[in-house]
Protein backbone atom coordinates (compact mmCIF):
# COMPACT_ATOMS: atom_id res chain seq x y z
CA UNK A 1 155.75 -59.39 -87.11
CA UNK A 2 157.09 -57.28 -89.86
CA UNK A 3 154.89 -54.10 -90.74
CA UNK A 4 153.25 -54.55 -93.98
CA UNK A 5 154.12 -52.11 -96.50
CA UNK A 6 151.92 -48.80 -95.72
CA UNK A 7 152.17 -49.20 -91.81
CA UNK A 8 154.82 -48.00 -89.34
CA UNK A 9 154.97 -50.44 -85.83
CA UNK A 10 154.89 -48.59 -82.66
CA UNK A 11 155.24 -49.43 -79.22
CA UNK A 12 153.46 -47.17 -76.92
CA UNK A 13 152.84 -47.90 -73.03
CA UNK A 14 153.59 -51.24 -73.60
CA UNK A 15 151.04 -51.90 -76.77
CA UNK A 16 151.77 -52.43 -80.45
CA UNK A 17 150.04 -50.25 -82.44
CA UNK A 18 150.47 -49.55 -86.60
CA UNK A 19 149.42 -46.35 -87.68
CA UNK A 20 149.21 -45.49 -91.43
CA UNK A 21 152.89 -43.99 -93.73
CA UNK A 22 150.61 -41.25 -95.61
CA UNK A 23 152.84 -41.77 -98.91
CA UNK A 24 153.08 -45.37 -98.62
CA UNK A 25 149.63 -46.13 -97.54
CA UNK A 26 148.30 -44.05 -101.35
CA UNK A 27 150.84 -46.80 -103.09
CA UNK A 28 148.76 -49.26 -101.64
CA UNK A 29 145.56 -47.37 -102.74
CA UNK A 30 146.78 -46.86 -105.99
CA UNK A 31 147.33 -50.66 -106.38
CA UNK A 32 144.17 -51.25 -105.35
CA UNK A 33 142.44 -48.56 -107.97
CA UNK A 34 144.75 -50.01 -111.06
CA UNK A 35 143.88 -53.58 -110.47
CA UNK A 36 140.25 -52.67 -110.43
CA UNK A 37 140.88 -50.24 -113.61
CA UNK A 38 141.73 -53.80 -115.61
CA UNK A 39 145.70 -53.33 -115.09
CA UNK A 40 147.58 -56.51 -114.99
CA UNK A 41 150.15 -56.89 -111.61
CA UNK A 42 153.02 -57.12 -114.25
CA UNK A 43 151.67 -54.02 -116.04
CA UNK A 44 151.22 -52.10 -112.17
CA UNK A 45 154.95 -53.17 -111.38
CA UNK A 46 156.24 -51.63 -114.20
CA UNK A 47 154.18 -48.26 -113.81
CA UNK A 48 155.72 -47.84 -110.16
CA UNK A 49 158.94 -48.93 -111.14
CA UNK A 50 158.69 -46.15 -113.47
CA UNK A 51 157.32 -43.76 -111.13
CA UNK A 52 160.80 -44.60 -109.31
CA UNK A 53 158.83 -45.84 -105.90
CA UNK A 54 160.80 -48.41 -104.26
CA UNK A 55 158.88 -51.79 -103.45
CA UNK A 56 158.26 -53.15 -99.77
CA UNK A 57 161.74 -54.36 -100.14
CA UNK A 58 163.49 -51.50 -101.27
CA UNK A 59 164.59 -53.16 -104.58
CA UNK A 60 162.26 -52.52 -107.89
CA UNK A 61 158.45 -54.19 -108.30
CA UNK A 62 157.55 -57.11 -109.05
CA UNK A 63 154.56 -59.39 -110.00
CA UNK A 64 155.24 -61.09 -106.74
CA UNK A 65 155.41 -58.20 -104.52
CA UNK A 66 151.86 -56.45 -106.28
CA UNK A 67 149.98 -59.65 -105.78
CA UNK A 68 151.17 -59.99 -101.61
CA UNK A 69 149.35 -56.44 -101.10
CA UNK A 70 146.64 -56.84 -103.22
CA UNK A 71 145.58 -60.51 -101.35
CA UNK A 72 146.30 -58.83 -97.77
CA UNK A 73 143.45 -58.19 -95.82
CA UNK A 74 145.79 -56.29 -93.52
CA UNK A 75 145.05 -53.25 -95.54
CA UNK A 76 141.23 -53.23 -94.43
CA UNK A 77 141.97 -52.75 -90.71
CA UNK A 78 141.75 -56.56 -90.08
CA UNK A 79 144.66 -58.96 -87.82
CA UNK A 80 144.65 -62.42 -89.04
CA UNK A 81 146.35 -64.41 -86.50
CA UNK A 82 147.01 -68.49 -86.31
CA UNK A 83 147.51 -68.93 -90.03
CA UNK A 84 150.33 -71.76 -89.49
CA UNK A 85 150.60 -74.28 -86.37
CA UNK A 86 153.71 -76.04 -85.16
CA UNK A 87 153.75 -80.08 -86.61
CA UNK A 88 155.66 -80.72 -83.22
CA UNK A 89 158.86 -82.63 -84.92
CA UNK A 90 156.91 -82.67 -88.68
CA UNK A 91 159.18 -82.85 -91.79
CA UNK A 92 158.21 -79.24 -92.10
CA UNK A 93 158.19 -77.14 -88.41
CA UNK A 94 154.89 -75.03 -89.19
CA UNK A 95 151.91 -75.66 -91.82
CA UNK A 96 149.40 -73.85 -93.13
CA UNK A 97 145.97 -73.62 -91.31
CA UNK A 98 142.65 -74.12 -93.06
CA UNK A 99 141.27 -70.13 -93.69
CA UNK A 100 138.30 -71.18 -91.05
CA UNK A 101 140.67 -71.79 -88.22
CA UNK A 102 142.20 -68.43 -88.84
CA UNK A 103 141.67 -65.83 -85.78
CA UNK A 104 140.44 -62.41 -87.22
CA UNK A 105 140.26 -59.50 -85.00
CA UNK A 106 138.39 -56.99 -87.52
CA UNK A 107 139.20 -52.90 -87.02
CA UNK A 108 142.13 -53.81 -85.11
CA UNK A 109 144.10 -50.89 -86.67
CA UNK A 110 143.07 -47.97 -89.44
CA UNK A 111 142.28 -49.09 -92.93
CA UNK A 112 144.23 -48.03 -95.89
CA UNK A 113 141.22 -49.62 -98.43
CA UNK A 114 137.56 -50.48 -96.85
CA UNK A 115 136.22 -53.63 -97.22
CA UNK A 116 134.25 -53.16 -100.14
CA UNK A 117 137.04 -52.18 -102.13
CA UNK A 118 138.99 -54.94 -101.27
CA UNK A 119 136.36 -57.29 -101.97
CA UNK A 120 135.40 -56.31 -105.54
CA UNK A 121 139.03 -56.62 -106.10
CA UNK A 122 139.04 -60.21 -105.08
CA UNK A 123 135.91 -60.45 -107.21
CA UNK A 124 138.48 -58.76 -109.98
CA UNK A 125 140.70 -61.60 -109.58
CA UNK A 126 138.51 -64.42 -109.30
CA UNK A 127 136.76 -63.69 -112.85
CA UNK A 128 140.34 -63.25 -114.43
CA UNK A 129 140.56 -66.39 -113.16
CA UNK A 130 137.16 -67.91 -114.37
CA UNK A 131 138.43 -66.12 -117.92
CA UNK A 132 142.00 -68.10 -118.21
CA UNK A 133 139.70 -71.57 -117.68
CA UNK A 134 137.31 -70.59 -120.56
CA UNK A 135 140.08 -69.71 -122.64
CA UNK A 136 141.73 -73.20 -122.11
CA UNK A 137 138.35 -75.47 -122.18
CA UNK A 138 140.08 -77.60 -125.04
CA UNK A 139 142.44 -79.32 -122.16
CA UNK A 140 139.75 -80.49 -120.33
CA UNK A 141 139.35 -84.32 -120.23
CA UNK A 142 136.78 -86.42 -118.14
CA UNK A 143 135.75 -83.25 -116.78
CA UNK A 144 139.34 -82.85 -114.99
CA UNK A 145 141.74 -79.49 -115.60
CA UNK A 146 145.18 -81.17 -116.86
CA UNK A 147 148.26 -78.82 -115.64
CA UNK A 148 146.73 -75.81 -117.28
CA UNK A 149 148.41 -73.17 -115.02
CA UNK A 150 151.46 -75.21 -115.58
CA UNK A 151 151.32 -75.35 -119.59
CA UNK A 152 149.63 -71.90 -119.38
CA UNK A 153 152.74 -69.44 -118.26
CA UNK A 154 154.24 -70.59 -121.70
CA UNK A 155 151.33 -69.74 -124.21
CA UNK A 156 152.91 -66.12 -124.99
CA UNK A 157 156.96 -67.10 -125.21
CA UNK A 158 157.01 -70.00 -127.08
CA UNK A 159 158.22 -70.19 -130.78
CA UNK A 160 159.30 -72.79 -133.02
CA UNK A 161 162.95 -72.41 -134.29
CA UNK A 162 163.06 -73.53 -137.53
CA UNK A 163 159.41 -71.76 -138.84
CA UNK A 164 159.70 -68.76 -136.56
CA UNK A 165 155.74 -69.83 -135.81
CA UNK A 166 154.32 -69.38 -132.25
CA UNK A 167 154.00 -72.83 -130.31
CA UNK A 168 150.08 -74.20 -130.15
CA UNK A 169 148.79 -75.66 -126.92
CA UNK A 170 146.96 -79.23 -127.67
CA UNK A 171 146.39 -82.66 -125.38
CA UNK A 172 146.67 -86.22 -125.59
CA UNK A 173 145.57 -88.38 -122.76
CA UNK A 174 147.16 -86.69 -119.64
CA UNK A 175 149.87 -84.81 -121.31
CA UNK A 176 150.11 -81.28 -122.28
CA UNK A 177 152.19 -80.84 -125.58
CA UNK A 178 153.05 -77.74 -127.55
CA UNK A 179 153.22 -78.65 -131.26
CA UNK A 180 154.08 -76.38 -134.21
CA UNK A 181 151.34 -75.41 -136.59
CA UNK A 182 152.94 -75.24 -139.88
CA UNK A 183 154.29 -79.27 -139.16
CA UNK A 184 150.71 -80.15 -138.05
CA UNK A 185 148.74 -78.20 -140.90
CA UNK A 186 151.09 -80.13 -143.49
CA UNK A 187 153.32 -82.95 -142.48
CA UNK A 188 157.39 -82.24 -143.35
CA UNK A 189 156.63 -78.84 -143.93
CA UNK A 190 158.60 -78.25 -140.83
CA UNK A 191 161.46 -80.57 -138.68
CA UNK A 192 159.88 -79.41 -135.31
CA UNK A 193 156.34 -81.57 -134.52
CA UNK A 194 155.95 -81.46 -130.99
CA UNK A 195 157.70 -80.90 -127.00
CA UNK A 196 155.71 -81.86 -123.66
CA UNK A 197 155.28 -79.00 -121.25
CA UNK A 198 157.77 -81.31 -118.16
CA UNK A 199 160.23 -81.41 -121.28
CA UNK A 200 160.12 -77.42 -121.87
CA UNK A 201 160.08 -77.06 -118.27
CA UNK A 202 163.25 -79.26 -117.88
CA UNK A 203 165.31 -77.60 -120.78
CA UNK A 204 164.38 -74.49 -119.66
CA UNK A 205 165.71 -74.62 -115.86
CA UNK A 206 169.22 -75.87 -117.86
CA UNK A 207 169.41 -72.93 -119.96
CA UNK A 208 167.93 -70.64 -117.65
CA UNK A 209 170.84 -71.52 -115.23
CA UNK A 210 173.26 -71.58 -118.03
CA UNK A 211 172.54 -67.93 -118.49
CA UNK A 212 172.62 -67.34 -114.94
CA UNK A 213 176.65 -68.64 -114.65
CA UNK A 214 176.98 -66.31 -117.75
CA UNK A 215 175.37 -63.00 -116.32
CA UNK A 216 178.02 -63.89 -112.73
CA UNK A 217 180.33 -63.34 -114.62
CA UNK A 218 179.51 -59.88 -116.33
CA UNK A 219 179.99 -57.81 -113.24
CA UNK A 220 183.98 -58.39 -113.59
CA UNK A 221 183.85 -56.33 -116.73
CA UNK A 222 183.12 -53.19 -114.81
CA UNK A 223 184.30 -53.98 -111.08
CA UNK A 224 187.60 -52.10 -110.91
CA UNK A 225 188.60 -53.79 -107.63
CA UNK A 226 187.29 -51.22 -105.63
CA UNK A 227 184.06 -50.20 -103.20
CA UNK A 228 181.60 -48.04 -105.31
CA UNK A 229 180.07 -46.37 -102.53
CA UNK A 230 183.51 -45.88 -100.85
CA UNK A 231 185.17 -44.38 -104.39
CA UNK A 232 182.05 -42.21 -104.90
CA UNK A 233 181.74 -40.74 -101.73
CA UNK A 234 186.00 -39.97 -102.67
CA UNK A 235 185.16 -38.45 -105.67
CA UNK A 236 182.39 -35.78 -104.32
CA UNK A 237 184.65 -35.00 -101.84
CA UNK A 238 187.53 -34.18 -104.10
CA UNK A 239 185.48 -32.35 -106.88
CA UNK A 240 183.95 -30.11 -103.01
CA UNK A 241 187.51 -29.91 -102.96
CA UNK A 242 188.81 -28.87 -106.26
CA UNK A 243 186.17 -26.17 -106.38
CA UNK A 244 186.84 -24.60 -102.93
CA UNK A 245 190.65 -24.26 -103.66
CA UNK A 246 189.15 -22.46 -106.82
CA UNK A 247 187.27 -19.84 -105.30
CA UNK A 248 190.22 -19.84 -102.68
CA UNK A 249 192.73 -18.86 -105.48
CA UNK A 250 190.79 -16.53 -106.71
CA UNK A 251 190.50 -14.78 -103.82
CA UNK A 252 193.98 -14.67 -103.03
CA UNK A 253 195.33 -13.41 -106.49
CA UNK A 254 192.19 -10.77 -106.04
CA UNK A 255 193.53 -9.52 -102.75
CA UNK A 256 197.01 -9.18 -103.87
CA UNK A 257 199.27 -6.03 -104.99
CA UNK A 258 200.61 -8.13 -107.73
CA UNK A 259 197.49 -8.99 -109.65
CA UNK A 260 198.34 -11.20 -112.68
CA UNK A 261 195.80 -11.78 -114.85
CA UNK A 262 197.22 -14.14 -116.95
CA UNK A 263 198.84 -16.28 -114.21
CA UNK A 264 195.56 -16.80 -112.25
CA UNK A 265 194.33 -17.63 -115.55
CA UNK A 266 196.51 -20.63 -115.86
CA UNK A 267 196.03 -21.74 -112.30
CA UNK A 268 192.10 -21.73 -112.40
CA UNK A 269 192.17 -23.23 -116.05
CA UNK A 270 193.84 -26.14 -114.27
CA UNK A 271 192.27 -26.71 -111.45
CA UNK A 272 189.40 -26.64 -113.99
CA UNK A 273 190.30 -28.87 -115.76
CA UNK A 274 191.31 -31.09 -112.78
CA UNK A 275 187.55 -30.67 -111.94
CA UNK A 276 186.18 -32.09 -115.07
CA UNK A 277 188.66 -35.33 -115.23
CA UNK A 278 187.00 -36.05 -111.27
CA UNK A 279 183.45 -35.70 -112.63
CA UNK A 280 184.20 -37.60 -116.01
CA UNK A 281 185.48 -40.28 -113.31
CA UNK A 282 182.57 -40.36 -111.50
CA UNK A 283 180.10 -40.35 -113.83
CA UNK A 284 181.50 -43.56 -115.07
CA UNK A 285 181.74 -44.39 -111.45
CA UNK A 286 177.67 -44.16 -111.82
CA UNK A 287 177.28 -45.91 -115.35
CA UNK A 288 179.93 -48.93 -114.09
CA UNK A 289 177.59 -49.66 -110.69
CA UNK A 290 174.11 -48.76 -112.59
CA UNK A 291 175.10 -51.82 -114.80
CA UNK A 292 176.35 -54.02 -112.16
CA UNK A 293 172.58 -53.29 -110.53
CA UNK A 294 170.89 -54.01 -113.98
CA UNK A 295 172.57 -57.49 -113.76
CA UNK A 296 172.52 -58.52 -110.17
CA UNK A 297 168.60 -57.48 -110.18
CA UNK A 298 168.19 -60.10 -113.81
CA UNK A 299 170.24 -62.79 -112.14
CA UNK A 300 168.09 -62.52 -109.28
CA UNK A 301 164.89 -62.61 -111.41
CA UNK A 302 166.38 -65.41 -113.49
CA UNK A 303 167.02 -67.59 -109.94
CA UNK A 304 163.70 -66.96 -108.92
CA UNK A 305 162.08 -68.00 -112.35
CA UNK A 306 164.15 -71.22 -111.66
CA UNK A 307 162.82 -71.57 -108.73
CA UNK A 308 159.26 -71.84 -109.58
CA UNK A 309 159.57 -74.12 -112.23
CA UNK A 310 161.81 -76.36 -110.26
CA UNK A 311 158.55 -76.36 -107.58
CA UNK A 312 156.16 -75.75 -110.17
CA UNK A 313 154.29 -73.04 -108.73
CA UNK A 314 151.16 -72.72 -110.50
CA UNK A 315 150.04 -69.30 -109.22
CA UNK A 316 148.15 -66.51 -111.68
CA UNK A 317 151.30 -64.96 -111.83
CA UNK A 318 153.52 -67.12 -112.43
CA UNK A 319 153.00 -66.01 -116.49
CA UNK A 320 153.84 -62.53 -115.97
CA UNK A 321 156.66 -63.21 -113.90
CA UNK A 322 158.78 -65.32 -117.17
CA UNK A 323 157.32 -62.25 -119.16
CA UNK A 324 159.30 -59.88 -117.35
CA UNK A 325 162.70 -61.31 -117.56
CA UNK A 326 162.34 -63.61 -120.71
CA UNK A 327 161.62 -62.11 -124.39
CA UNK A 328 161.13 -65.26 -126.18
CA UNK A 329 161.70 -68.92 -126.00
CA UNK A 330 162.77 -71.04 -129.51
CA UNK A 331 162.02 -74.64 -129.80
CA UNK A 332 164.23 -76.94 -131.73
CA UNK A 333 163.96 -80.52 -132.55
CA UNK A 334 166.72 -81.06 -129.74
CA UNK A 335 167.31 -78.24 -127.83
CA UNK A 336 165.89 -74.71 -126.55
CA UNK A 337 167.21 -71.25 -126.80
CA UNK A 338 165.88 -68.01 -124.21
CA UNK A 339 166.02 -64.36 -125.14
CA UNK A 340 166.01 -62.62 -122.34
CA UNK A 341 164.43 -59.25 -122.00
């Protein structure tokens, strides 16, 4: 198996053993210490995104990526094994086991957070958890939760687009609708009354993808035709150049009986100014391929939002992940429209 993020695999006489990274493994403890310090996962991605440490996958962190350490009880020393078994010709090869039929082999390898810790964060979790229920005890019917995770993930994005009001949650027999307040606190005051959550989640997959085929095609606006890396790499190597056949001119009208001050004057203003063209180049060499990142990394975000609608993951997170790629949804009579952050 892959080593989780904190651990390095070894193989030694013939065992596999995972011993701790010492700069990875205080990430982990630092995720750990912010979640129990109140910090939301969205809110810890962004604070070690801005710290510049790269995630488990190299790339920037996510929601996603936060909640798989925080909910791994790898990090306590424990190996969880038989988690899936084989459906022997199933529609799906392997499916999840039942947490009881799990195999734990506790203090199987050094912890990076002890068990306590881990457990009160769980604990954390749960009553965040036990908080978004209260908070949504109004869409209860016949003692049965109607899609609230579902309808939830929207509460904070959605605005009507005629009033500019924000979106209220309310139910009527099994359905989840957001309705706008100024049309429901006086009839005709506004054209918008009401959208069902599927019928949000619907429009928004369209547009969401709609904005996808528009960001594919930004990165032809600063692709040149040319490998980054490769033209980089050029660049350095002819600005290492430029200045050595500086210092080398120098030399040589230094060490000769014909000094000419005003000649090697000329020559190292030019070579100079050769110098500063091959760094203005590359620095918009480094602008150009920083904004081709910026939009392959939203596209990516964008195709994974569509994602979990289209399977309508429920998870806690689900909220925070449309929160960090979309700004604001408006709702028209007929139609939605996404600002994206």
């Amino acid at each position: 198996m892959r080593s989780p993020y904190g651990y390095e695999k070894l193989v030694v006489e013939g065992r596999t053993i995972y011993v701790t990274d010492p700069e990875k493994a205080e990430v982990v403890k630092k995720v750990f210490e912010l979640v129990l310090a109140g910090d939301s996962y969205y809110k810890i991605a962004g604070e070690l995104n801005h710290a510049d440490i790269k995630s488990p996958g190299g790339n920037d962190w996510t929601v996603k990526a936060v909640s798989r350490i925080i909910n791994n009880r790898f990090y306590t020393g424990a190996l969880e094994m038989g988690k899936t078994e084989n459906t022997l010709g199933g529609m799906k090869p392997f499916i999840k086991r039942n947490q009881q039929d799990w195999i734990t082999i506790d203090n199987h390898h050094e912890a990076i957070v002890d068990i306590e810790t881990f457990e009160k964060v769980q604990r954390v979790i749960e009553a965040k958890k036990d908080k978004r229920l209260k908070t949504d005890t109004n869409l209860i019917r016949n003692n049965d939760i109607v899609n609230i995770s579902q309808a939830s993930k929207f509460d904070r994005l959605l605005y009507c687009g005629d009033c500019g009001r924000k979106m209220k949650k309310q139910v009527w027999g099994s359905s989840i609708y957001y309705v706008c307040p100024k049309y429901s606190e006086t009839k005709g005051a506004c054209s918008l009354k009401s959208w069902r959550v599927d019928r949000i989640t619907n429009a928004l997959v369209r547009e969401v993808e709609n904005q996808i085929l528009v960001l594919e095609n930004e990165p032809a606006k600063y692709d040149k035709g040319y490998n980054f890396k490769v033209q980089i790499v050029f660049l350095q190597n002819e600005i290492e150049s430029l200045i050595l056949n500086r210092e080398l001119v120098y030399d040589v009208y230094m060490e000769s009986n014909d000094y000419d001050g005003e000649s090697i004057r000329k020559d190292l203003d030019l070579i100079d100014a050769k110098i500063k063209d091959t760094e203005s180049e590359l620095n918009e060499l480094f602008y150009h391929e920083k904004l081709l990142k910026q939009v392959r990394d939203k596209i990516n975000k964008l195709k994974q939002v569509v994602e979990d609608l289209k399977n309508q993951n429920n998870t806690d997170h689900d909220a925070e992940d449309l929160d960090c790629i979309i700004k604001k949804i408006n709702i028209f009579e007929r139609q939605i429209d996404i600002e994206l952050l």
